[in-house]
N, C-alpha and C. Protein backbone atom coordinates (compact mmCIF):
# COMPACT_ATOMS: atom_id res chain seq x y z
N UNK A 1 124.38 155.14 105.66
CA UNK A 1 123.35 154.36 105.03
C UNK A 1 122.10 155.24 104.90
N UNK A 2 121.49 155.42 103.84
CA UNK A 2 120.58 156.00 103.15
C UNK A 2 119.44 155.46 103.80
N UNK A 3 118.13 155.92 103.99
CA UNK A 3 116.71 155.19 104.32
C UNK A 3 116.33 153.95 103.45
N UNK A 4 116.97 154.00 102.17
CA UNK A 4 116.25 152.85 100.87
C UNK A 4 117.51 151.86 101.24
N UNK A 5 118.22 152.13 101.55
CA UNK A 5 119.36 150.73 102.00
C UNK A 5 119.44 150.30 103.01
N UNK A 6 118.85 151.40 104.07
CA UNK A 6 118.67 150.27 105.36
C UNK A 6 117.55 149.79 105.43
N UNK A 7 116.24 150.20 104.62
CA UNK A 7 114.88 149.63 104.62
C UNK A 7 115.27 148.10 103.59
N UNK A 8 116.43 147.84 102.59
CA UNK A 8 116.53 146.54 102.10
C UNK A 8 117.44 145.64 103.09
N UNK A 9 118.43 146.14 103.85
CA UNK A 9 119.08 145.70 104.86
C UNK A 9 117.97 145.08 106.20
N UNK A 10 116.90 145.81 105.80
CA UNK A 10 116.35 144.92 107.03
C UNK A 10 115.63 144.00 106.49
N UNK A 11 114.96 144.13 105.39
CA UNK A 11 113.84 143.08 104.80
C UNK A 11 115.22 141.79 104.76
N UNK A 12 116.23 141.99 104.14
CA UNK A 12 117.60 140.99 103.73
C UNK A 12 117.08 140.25 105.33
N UNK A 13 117.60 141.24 106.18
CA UNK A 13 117.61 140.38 107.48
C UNK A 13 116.66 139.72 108.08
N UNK A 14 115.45 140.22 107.73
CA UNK A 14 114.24 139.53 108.12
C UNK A 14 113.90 138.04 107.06
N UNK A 15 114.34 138.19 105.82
CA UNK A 15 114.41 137.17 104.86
C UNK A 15 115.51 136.33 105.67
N UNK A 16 116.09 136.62 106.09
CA UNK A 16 117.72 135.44 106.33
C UNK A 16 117.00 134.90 107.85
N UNK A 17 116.46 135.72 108.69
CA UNK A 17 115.76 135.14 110.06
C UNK A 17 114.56 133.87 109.12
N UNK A 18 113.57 134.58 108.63
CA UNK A 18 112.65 132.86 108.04
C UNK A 18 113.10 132.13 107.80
N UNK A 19 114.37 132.15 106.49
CA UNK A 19 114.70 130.59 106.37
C UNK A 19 115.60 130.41 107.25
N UNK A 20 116.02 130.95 108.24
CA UNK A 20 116.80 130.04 109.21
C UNK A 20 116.13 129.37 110.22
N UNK A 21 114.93 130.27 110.30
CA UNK A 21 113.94 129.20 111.35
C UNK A 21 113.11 128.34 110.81
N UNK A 22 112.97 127.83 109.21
CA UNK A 22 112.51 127.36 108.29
C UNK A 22 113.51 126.30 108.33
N UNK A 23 115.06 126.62 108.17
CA UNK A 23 115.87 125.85 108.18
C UNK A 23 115.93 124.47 109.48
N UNK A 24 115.12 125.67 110.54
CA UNK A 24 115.33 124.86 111.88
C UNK A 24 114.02 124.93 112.58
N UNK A 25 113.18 123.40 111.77
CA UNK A 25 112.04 123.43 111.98
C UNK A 25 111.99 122.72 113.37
N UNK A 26 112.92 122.00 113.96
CA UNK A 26 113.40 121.69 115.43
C UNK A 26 113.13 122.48 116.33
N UNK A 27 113.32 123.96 116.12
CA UNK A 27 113.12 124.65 117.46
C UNK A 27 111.74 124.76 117.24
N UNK A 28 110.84 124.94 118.50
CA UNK A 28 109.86 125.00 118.76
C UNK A 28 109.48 126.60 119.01
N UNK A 29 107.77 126.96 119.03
CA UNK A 29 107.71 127.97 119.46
C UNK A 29 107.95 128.24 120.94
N UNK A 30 107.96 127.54 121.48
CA UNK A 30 107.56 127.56 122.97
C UNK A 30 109.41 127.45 123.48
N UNK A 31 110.33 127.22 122.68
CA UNK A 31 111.47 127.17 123.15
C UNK A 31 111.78 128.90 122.70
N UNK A 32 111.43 129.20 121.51
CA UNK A 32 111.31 130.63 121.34
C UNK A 32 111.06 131.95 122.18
N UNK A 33 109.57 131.25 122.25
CA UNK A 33 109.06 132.14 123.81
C UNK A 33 109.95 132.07 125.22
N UNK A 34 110.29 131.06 125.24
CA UNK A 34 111.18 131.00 126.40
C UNK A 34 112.32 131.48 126.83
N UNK A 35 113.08 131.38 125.84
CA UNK A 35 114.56 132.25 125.19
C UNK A 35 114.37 133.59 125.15
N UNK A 36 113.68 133.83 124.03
CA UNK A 36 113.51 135.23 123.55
C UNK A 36 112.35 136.03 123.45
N UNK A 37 111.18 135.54 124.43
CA UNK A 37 110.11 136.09 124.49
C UNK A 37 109.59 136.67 122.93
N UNK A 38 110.09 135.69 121.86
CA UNK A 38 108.52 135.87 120.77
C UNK A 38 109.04 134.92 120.02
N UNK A 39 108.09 134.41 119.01
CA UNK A 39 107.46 133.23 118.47
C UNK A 39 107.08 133.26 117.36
N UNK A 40 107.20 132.53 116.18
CA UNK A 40 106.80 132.54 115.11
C UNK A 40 105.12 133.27 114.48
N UNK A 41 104.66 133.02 115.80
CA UNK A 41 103.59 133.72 115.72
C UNK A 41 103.21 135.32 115.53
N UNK A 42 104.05 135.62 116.72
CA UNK A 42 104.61 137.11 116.91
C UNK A 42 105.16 137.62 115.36
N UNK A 43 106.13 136.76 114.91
CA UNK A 43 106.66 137.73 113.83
C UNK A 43 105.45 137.56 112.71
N UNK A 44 104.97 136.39 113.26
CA UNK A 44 103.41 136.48 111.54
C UNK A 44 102.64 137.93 112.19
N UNK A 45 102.34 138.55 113.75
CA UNK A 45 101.50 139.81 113.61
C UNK A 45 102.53 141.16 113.28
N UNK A 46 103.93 140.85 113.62
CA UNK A 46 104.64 142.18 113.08
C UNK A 46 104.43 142.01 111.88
N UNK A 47 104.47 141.10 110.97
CA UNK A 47 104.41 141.28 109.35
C UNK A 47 103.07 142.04 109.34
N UNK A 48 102.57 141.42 110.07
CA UNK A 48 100.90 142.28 109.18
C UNK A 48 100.53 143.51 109.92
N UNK A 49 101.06 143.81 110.64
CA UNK A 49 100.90 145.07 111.20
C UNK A 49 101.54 145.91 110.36
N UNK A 50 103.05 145.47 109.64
CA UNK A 50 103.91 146.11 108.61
C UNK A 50 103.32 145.96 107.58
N UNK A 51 102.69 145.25 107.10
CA UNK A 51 101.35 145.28 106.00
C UNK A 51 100.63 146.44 106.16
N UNK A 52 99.87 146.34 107.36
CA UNK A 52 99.02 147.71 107.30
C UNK A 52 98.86 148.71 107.12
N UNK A 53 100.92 148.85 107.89
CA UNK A 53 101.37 150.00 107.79
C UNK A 53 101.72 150.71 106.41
N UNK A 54 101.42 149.74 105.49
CA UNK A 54 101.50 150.09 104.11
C UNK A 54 100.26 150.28 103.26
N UNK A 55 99.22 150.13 104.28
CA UNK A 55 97.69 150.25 103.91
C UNK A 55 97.38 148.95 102.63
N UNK A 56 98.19 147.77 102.97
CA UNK A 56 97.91 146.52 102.90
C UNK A 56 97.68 145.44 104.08
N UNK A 57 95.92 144.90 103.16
CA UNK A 57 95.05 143.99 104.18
C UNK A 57 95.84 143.01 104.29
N UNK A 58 96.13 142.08 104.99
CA UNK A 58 96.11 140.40 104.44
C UNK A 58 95.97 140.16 106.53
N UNK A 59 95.61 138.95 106.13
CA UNK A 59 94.71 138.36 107.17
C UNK A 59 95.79 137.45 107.99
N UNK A 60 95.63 137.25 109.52
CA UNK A 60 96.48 136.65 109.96
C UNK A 60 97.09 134.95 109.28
N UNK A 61 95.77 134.95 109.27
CA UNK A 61 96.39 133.22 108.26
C UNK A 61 97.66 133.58 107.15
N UNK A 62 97.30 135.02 106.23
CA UNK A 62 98.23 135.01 105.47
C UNK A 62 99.62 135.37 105.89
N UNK A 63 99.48 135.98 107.21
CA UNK A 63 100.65 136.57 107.45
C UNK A 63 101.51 135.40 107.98
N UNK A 64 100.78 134.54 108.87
CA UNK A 64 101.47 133.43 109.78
C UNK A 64 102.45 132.19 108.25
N UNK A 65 101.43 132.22 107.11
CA UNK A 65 101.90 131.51 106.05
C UNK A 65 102.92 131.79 105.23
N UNK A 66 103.20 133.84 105.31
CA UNK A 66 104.47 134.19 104.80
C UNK A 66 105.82 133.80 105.71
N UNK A 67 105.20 133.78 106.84
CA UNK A 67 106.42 133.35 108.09
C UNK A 67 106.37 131.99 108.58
N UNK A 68 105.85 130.86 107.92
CA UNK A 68 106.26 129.73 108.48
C UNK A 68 106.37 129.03 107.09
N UNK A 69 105.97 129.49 105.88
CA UNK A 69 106.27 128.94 104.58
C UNK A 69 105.12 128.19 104.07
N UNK A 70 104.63 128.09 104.86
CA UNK A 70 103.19 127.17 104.16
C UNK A 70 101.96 127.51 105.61
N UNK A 71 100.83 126.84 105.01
CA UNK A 71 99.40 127.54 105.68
C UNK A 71 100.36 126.70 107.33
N UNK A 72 99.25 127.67 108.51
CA UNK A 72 99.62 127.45 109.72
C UNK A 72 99.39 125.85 110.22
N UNK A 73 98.32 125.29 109.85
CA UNK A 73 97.80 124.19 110.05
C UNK A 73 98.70 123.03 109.44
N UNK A 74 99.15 123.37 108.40
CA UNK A 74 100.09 122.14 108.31
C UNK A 74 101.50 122.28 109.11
N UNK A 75 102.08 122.81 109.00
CA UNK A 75 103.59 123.69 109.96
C UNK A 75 103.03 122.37 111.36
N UNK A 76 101.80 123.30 111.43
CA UNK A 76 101.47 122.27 113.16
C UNK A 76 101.37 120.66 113.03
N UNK A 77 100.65 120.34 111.71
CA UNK A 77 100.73 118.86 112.14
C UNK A 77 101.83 118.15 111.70
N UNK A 78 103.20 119.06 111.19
CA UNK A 78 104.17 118.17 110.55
C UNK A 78 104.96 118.46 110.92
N UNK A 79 105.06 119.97 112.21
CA UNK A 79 106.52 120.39 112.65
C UNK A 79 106.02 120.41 114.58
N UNK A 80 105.38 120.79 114.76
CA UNK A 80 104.89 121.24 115.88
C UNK A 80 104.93 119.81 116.97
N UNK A 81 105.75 120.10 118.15
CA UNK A 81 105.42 118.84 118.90
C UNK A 81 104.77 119.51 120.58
N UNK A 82 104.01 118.65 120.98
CA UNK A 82 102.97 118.81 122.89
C UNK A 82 104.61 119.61 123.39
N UNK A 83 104.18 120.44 123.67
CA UNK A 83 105.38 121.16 124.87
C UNK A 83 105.29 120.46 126.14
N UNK A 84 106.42 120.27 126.79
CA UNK A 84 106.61 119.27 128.02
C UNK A 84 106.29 119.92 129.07
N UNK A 85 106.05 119.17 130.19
CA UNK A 85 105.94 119.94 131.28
C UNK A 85 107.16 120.72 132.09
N UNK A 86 108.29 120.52 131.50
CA UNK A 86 109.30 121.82 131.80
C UNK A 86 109.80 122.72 130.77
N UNK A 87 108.81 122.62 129.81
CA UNK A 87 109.06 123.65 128.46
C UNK A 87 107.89 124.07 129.07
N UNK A 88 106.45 124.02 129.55
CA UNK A 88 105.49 124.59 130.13
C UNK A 88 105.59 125.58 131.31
N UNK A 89 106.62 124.97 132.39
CA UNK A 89 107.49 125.36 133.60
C UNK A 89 108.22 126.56 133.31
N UNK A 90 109.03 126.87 132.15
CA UNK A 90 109.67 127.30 131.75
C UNK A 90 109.22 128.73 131.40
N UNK A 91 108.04 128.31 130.19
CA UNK A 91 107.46 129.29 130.15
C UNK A 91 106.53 130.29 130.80
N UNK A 92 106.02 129.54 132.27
CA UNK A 92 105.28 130.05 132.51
C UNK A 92 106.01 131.13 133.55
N UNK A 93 107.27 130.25 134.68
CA UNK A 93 108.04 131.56 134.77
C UNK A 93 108.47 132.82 134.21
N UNK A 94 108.67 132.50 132.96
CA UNK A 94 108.94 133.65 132.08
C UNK A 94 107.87 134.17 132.11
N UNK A 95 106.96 134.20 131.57
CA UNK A 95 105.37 134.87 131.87
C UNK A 95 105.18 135.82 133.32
N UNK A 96 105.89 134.89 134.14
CA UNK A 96 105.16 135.38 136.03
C UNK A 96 106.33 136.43 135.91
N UNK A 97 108.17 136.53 135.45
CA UNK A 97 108.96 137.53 135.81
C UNK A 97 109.14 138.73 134.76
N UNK A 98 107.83 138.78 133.77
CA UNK A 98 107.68 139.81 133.23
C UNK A 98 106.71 141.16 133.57
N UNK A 99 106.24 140.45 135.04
CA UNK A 99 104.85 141.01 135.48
C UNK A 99 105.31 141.59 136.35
């Protein structure tokens, strides 16, 4: 594999990761973080860090909006639910056994 086919092989794969977590507006971030230590959030700052790295600006709002499909603020009031106190539990172990 050539550099120009694995650089579309990954965008493919990074396109097929959004809409599957687009697909599965159920999982939460915080079940994310918990699992797999990163979060919808996380992949909105790798995008824009990969922005940069192309000596393109765009602002976290824009980046979080290419990765959740629409602005951040709505995602939250129409997908987003209070994390429980053992999705809180959960995470925060994960937090304490990374240290």
């Amino acid at each position: 594999m050539n550099e120009q086919q694995k650089l579309v092989a990954e965008a493919s794969a990074f396109r097929q990761l959004l809409k599957h977590l687009d697909e599965n507006k159920d999982v939460q971030n915080i079940d994310l973080m918990i699992l797999a230590d990163f979060c919808r959030n996380c992949l909105s700052k790798w995008y824009m860090a990969g922005a940069k790295e192309q000596d393109v600006e765009i602002n976290y709002d824009q980046a979080r909006e290419a990765v959740y499909g629409m602005p951040y603020s709505e995602w939250k009031d129409n997908h987003q639910l209070t994390a429980t106190p053992e999705q809180m539990a959960a995470f925060e172990a994960r937090q304490a056994a990374r240290k």
